[in-house]
C-alpha atoms as a PDB file:
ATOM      1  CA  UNK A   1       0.000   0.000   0.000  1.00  0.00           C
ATOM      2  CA  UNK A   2       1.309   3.339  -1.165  1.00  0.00           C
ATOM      3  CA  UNK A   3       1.679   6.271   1.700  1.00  0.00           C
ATOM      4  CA  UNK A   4      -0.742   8.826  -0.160  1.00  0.00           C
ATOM      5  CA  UNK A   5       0.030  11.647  -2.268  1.00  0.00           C
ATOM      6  CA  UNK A   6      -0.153  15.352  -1.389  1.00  0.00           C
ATOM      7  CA  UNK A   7      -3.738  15.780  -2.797  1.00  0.00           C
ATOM      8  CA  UNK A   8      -5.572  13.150  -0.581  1.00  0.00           C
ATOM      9  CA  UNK A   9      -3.419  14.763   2.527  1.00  0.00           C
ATOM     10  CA  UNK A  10      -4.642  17.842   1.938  1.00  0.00           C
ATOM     11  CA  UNK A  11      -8.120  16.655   2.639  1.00  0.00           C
ATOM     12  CA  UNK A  12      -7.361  14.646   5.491  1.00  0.00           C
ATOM     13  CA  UNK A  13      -6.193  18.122   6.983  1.00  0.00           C
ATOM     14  CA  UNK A  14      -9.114  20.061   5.563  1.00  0.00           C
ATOM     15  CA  UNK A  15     -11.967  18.133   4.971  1.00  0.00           C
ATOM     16  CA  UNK A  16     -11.959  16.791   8.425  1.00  0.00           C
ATOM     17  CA  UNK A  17     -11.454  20.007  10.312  1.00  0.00           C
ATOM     18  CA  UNK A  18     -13.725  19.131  12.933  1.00  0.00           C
ATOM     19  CA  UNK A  19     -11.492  16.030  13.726  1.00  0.00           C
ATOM     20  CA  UNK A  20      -8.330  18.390  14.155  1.00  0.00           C
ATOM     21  CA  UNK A  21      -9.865  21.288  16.066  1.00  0.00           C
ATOM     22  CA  UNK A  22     -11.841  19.322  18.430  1.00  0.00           C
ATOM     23  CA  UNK A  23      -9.069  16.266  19.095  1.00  0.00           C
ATOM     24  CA  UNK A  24      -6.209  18.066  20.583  1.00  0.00           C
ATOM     25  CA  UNK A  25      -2.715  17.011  18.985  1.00  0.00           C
ATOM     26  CA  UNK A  26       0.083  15.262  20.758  1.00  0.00           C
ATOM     27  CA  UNK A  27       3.361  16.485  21.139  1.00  0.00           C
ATOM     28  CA  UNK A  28       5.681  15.131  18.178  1.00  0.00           C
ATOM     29  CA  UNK A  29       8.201  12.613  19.477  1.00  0.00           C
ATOM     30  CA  UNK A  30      12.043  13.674  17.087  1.00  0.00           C
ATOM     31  CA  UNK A  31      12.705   9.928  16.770  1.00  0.00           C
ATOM     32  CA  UNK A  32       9.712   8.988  15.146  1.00  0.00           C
ATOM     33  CA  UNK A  33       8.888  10.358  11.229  1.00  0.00           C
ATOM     34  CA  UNK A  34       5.830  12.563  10.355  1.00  0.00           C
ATOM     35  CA  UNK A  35       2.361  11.125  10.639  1.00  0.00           C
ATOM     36  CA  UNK A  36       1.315   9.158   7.943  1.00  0.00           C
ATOM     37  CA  UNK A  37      -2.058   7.631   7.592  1.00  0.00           C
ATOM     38  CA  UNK A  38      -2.676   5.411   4.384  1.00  0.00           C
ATOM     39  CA  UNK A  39      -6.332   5.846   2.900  1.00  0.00           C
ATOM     40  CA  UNK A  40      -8.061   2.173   1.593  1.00  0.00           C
ATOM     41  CA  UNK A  41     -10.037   1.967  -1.993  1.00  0.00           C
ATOM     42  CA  UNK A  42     -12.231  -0.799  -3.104  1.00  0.00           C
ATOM     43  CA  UNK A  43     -10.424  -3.992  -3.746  1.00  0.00           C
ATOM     44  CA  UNK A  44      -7.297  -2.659  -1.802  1.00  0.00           C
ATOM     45  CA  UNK A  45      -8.187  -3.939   1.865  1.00  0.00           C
ATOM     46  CA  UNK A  46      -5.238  -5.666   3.732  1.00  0.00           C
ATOM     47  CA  UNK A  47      -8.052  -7.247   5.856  1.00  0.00           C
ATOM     48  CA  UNK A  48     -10.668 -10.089   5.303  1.00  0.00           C
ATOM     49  CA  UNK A  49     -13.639  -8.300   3.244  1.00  0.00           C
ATOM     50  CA  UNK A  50     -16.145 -10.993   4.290  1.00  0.00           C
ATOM     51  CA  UNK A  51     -18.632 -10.137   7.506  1.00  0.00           C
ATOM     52  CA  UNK A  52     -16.141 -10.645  10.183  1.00  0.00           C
ATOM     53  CA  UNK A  53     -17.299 -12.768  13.497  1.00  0.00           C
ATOM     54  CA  UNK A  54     -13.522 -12.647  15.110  1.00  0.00           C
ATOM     55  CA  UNK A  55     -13.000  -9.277  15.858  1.00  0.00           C
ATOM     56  CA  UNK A  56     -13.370  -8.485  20.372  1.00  0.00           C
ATOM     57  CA  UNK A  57     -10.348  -9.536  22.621  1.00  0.00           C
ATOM     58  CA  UNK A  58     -10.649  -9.987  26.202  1.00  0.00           C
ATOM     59  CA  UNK A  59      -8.367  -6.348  27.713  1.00  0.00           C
ATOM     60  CA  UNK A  60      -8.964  -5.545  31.890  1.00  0.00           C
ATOM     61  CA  UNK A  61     -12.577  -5.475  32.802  1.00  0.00           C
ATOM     62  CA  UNK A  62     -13.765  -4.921  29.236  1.00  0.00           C
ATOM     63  CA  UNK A  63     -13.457  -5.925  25.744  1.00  0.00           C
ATOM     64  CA  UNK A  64     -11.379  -4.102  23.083  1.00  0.00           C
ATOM     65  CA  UNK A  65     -10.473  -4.459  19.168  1.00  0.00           C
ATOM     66  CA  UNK A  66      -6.776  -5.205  17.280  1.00  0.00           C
ATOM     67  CA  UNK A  67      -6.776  -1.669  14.772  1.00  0.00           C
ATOM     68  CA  UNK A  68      -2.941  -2.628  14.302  1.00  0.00           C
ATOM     69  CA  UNK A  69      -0.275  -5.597  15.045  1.00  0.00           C
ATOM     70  CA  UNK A  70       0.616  -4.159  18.396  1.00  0.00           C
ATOM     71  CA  UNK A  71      -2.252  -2.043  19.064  1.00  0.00           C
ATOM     72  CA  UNK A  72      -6.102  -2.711  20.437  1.00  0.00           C
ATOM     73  CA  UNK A  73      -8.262   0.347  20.831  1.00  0.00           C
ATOM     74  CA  UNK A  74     -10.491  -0.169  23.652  1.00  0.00           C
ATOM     75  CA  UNK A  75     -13.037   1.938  26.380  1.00  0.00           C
ATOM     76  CA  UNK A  76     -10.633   3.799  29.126  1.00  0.00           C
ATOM     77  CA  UNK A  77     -12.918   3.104  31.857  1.00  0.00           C
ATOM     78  CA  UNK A  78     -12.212  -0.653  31.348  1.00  0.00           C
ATOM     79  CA  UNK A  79      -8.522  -0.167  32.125  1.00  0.00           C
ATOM     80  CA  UNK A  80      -8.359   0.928  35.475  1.00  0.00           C
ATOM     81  CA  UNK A  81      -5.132   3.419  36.914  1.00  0.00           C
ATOM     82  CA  UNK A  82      -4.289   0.803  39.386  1.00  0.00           C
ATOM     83  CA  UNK A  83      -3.891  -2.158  36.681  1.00  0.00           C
ATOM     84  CA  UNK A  84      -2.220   0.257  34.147  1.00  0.00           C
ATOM     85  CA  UNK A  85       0.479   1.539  37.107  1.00  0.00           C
ATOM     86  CA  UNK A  86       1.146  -2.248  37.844  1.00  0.00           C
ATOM     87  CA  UNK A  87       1.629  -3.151  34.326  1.00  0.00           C
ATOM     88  CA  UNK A  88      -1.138  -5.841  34.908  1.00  0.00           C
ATOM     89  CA  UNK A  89      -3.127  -5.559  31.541  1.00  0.00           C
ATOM     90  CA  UNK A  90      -2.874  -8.345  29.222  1.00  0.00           C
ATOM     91  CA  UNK A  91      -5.027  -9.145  26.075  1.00  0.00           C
ATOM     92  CA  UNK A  92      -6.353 -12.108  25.092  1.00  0.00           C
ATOM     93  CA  UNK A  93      -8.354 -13.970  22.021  1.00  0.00           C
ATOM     94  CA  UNK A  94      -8.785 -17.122  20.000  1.00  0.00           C
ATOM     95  CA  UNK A  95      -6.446 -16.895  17.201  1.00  0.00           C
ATOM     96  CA  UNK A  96      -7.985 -18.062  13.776  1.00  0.00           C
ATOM     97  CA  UNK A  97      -6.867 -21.691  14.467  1.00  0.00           C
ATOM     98  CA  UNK A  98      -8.993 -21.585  17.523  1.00  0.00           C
ATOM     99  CA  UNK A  99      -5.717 -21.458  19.900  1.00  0.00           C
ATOM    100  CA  UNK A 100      -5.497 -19.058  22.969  1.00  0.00           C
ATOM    101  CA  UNK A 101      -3.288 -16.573  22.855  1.00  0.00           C
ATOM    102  CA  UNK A 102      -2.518 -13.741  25.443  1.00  0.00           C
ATOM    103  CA  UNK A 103       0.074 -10.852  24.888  1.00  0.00           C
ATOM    104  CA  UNK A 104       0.878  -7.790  27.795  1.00  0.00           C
ATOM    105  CA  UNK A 105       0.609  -4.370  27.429  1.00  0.00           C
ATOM    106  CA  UNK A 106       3.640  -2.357  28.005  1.00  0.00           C
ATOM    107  CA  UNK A 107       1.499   1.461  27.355  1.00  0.00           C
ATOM    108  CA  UNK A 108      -1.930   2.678  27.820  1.00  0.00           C
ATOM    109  CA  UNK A 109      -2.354   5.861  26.175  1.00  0.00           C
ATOM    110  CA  UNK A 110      -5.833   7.126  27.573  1.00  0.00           C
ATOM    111  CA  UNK A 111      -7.871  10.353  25.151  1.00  0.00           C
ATOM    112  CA  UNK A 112      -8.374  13.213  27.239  1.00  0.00           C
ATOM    113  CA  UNK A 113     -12.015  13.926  26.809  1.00  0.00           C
ATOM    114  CA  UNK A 114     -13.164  10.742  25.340  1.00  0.00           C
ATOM    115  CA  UNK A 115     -13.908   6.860  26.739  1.00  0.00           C
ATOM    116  CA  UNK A 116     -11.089   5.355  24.516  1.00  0.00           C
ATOM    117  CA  UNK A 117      -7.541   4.099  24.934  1.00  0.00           C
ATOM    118  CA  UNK A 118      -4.825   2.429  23.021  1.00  0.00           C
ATOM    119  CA  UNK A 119      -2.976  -0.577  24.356  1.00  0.00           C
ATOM    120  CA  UNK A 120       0.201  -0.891  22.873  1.00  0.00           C
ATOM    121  CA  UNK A 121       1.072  -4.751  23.189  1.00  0.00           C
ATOM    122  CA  UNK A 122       4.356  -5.788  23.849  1.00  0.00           C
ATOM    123  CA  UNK A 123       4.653  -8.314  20.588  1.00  0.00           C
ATOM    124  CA  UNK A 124       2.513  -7.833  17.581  1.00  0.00           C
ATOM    125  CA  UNK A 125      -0.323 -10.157  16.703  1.00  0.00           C
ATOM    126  CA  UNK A 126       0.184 -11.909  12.960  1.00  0.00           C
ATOM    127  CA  UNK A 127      -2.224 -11.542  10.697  1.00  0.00           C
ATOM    128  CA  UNK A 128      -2.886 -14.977  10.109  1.00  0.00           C
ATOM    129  CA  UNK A 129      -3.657 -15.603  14.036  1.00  0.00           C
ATOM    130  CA  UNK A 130      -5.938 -12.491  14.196  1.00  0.00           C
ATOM    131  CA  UNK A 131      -6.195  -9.560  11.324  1.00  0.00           C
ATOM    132  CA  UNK A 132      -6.864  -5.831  12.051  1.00  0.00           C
ATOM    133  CA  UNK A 133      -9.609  -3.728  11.453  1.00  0.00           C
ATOM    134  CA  UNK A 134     -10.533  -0.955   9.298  1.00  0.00           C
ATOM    135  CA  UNK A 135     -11.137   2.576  10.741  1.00  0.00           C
ATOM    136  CA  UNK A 136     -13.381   5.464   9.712  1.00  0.00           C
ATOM    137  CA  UNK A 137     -11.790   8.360   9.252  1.00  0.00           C
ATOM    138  CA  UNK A 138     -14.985  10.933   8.963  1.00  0.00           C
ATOM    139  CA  UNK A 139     -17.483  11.224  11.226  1.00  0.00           C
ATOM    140  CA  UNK A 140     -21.118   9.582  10.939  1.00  0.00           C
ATOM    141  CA  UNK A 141     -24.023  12.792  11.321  1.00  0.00           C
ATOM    142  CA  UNK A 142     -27.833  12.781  11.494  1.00  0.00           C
ATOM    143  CA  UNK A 143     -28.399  13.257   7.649  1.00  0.00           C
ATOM    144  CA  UNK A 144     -26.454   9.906   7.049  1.00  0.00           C
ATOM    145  CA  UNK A 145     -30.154   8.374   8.120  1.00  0.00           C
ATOM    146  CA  UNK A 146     -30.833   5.229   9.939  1.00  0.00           C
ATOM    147  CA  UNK A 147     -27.202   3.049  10.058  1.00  0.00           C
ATOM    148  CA  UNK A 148     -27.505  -0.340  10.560  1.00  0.00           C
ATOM    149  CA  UNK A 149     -24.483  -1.546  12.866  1.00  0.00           C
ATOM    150  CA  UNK A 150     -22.745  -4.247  13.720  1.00  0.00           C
ATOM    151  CA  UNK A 151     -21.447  -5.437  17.782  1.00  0.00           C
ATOM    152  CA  UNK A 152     -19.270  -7.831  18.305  1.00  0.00           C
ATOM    153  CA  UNK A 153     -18.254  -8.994  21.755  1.00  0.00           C
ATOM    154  CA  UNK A 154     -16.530 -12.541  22.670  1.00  0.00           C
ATOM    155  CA  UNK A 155     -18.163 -14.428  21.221  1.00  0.00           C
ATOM    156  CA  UNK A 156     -21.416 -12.618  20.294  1.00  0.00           C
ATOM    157  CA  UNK A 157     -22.295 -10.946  17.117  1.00  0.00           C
ATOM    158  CA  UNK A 158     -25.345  -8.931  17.125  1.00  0.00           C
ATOM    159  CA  UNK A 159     -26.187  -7.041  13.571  1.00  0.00           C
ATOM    160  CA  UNK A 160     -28.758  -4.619  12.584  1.00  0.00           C
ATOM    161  CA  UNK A 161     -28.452  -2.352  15.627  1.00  0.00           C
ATOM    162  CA  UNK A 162     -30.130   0.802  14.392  1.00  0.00           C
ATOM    163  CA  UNK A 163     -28.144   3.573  14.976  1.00  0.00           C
ATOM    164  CA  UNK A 164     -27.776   6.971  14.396  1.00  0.00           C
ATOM    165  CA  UNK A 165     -24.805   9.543  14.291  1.00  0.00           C
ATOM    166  CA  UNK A 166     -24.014  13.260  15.249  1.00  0.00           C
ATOM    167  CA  UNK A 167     -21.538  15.149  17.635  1.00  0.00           C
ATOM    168  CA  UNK A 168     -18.886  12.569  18.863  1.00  0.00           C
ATOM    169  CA  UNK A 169     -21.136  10.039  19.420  1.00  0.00           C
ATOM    170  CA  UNK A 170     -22.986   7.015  18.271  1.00  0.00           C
ATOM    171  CA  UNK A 171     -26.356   6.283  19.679  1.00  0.00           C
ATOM    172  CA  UNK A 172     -28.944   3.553  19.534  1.00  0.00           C
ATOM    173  CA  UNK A 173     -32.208   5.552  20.551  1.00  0.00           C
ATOM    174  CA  UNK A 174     -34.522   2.966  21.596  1.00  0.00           C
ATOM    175  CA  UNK A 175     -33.818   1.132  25.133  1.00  0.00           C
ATOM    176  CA  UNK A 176     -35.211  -2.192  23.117  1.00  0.00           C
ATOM    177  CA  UNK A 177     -32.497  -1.875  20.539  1.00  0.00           C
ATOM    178  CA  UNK A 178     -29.684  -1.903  22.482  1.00  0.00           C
ATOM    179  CA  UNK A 179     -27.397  -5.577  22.706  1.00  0.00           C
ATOM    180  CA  UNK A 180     -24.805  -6.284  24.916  1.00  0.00           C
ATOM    181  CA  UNK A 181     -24.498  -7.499  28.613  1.00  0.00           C
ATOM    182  CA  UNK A 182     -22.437  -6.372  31.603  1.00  0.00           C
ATOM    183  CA  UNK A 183     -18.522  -6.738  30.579  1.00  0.00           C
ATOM    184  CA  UNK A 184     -18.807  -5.583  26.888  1.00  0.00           C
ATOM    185  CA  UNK A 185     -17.556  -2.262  27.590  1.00  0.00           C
ATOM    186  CA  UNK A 186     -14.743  -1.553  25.001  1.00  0.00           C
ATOM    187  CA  UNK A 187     -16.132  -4.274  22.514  1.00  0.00           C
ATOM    188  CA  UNK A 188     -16.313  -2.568  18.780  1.00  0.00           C
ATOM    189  CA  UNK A 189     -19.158  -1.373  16.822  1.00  0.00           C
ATOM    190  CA  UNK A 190     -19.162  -2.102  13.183  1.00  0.00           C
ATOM    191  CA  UNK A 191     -20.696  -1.163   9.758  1.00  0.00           C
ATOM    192  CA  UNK A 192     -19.790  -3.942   6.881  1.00  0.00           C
ATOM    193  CA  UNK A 193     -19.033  -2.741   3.622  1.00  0.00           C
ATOM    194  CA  UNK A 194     -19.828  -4.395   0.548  1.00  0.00           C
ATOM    195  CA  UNK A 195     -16.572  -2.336  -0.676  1.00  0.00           C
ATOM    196  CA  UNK A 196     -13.872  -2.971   2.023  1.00  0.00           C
ATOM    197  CA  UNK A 197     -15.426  -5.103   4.395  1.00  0.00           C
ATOM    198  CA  UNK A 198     -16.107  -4.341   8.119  1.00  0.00           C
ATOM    199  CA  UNK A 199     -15.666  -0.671   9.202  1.00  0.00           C
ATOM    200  CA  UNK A 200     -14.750   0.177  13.117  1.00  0.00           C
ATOM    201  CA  UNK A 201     -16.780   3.186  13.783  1.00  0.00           C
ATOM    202  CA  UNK A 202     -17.163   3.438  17.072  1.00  0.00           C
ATOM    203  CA  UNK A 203     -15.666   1.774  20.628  1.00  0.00           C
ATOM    204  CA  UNK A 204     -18.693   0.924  23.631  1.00  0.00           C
ATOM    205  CA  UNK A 205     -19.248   2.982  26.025  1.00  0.00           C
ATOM    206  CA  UNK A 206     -22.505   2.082  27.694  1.00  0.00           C
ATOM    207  CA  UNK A 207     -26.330   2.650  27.389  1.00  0.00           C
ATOM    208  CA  UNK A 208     -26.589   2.237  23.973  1.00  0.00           C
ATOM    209  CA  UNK A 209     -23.641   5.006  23.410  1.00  0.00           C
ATOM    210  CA  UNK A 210     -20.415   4.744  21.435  1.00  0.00           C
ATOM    211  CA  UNK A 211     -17.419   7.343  20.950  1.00  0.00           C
ATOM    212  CA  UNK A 212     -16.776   7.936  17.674  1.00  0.00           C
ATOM    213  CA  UNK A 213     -13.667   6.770  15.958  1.00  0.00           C
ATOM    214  CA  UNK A 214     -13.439   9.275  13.946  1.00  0.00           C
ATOM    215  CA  UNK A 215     -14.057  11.786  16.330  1.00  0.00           C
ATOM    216  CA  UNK A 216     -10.294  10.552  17.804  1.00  0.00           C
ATOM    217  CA  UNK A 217      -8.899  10.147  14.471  1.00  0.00           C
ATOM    218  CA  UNK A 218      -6.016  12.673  14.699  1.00  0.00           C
ATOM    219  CA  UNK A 219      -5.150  11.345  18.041  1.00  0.00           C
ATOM    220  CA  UNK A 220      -5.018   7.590  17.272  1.00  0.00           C
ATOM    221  CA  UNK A 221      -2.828   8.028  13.842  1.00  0.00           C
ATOM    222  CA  UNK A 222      -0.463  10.172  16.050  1.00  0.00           C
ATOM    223  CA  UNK A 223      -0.817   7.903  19.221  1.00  0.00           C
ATOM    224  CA  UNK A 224      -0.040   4.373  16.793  1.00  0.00           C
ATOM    225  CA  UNK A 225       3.061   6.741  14.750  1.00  0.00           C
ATOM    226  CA  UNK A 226       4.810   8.377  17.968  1.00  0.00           C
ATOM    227  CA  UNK A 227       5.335   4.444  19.533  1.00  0.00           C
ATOM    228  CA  UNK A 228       5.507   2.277  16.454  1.00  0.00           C
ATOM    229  CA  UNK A 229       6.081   1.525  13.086  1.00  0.00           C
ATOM    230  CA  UNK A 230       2.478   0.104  12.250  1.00  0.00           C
ATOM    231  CA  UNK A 231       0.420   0.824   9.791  1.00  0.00           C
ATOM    232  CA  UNK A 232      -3.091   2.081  10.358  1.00  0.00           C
ATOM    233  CA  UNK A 233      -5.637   1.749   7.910  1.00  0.00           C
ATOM    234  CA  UNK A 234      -8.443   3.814   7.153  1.00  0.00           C
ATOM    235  CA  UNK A 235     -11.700   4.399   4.683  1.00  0.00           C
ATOM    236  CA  UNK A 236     -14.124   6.850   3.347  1.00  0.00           C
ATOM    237  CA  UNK A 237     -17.555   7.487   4.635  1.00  0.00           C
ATOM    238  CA  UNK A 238     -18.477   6.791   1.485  1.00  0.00           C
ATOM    239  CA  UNK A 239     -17.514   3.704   0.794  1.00  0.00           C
ATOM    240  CA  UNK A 240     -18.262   2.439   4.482  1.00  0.00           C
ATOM    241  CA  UNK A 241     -21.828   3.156   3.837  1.00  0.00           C
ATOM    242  CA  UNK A 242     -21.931   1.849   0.137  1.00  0.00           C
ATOM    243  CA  UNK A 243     -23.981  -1.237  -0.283  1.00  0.00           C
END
């Protein structure tokens, strides 16, 4: 996948002002090279396109999402201070051949305003024990209509959770909607794409509420750049909501 040209950056930076005036940056670390965020097209997906079932891992009290080899994006209230001081958060999921795996966490980098935080593990996952995900990179709004998402958690998949977007957040409006039990904190919501495949758009929060990843955009490319080489990949509205 090619790093993208000067065009498409320019609209990263412009077209998603609200992303860079509301998400505060980080500090740029001098041994580490300029952001760089690499944009997906249809048919160019490093991931599985197909509608993905093994997608939540098992992080602290919650669950939690692989958006890079050494990187799960997951709810900050599921990571308490005291286990994050002690060093005593480890991640763990089925790998593809059904085997258990479990890999520490050596830095929890929490959002400031936000319920998110990225787990940097301490050895990458492979792809063929568990791919990534996809990430939106522009925010979901009221006059994208009725979305129809996708929650995976364990070992649950629950799919055609109306939702609907606007501000930073995700929200399923009726109490009858909502899926999920107590522990699924962190776990990711999805929209599959015909195009690319399956979308993270937003992390759980609670009460039928999600952050939106796109809201924290600007803070999770710089996060993932400033403490690793990985790559993070990331789509269009559009093409997330093509059918």
């Amino acid at each position: 996948m090619k790093t993208l040209i000067a065009p498409i950056l320019s609209v990263w930076l412009f077209g998603c002002c609200e992303v860079a005036a509301t998400d505060p940056p980080t500090s740029p670390t001098a041994s580490r090279p300029p952001t760089k965020y690499q944009l997906v097209r249809t048919g160019e997906s490093p991931y599985p396109v197909n509608d993905r079932n093994n997608l939540s891992v098992n992080c602290g009290g919650g669950k939690g999402v692989l958006i890079a080899p050494h990187w799960v994006l997951t709810a900050s209230h599921c990571i308490t201070s005291k286990k994050a001081k002690a060093g005593d958060v480890k991640v763990k999921f089925t790998t593809l051949k059904r085997k258990s795996a479990t890999i520490g966490v050596n830095k929890v980098l929490r959002h400031k305003t936000k319920d998110l935080a990225l787990l940097r593990l301490v050895r990458p996952v492979k792809s063929e024990d568990r791919p990534s995900v996809l990430l939106l990179r522009e925010n979901l709004v009221r006059s994208d209509g009725k979305l129809s998402i996708k929650k995976v958690s364990a070992n649950q998949t629950w799919r055609g959770i109306p939702a609907i977007g606007g501000g930073h957040n995700l929200r399923v409006p009726k109490k009858a909607d909502r899926q999920g039990k107590a522990g699924s904190s962190g776990s990711p919501w999805l929209i599959h794409s015909s195009s690319v495949g399956d979308v993270l758009v937003g992390i759980t929060h609670g009460g039928g509420m999600a952050p939106q990843v796109a809201y924290a955009a600007k803070w999770i490319q710089e996060s993932v750049s400033q403490h690793s080489d990985d790559p993070l990949f990331w789509v269009t509205k559009q093409l997330t909501l093509q059918k």
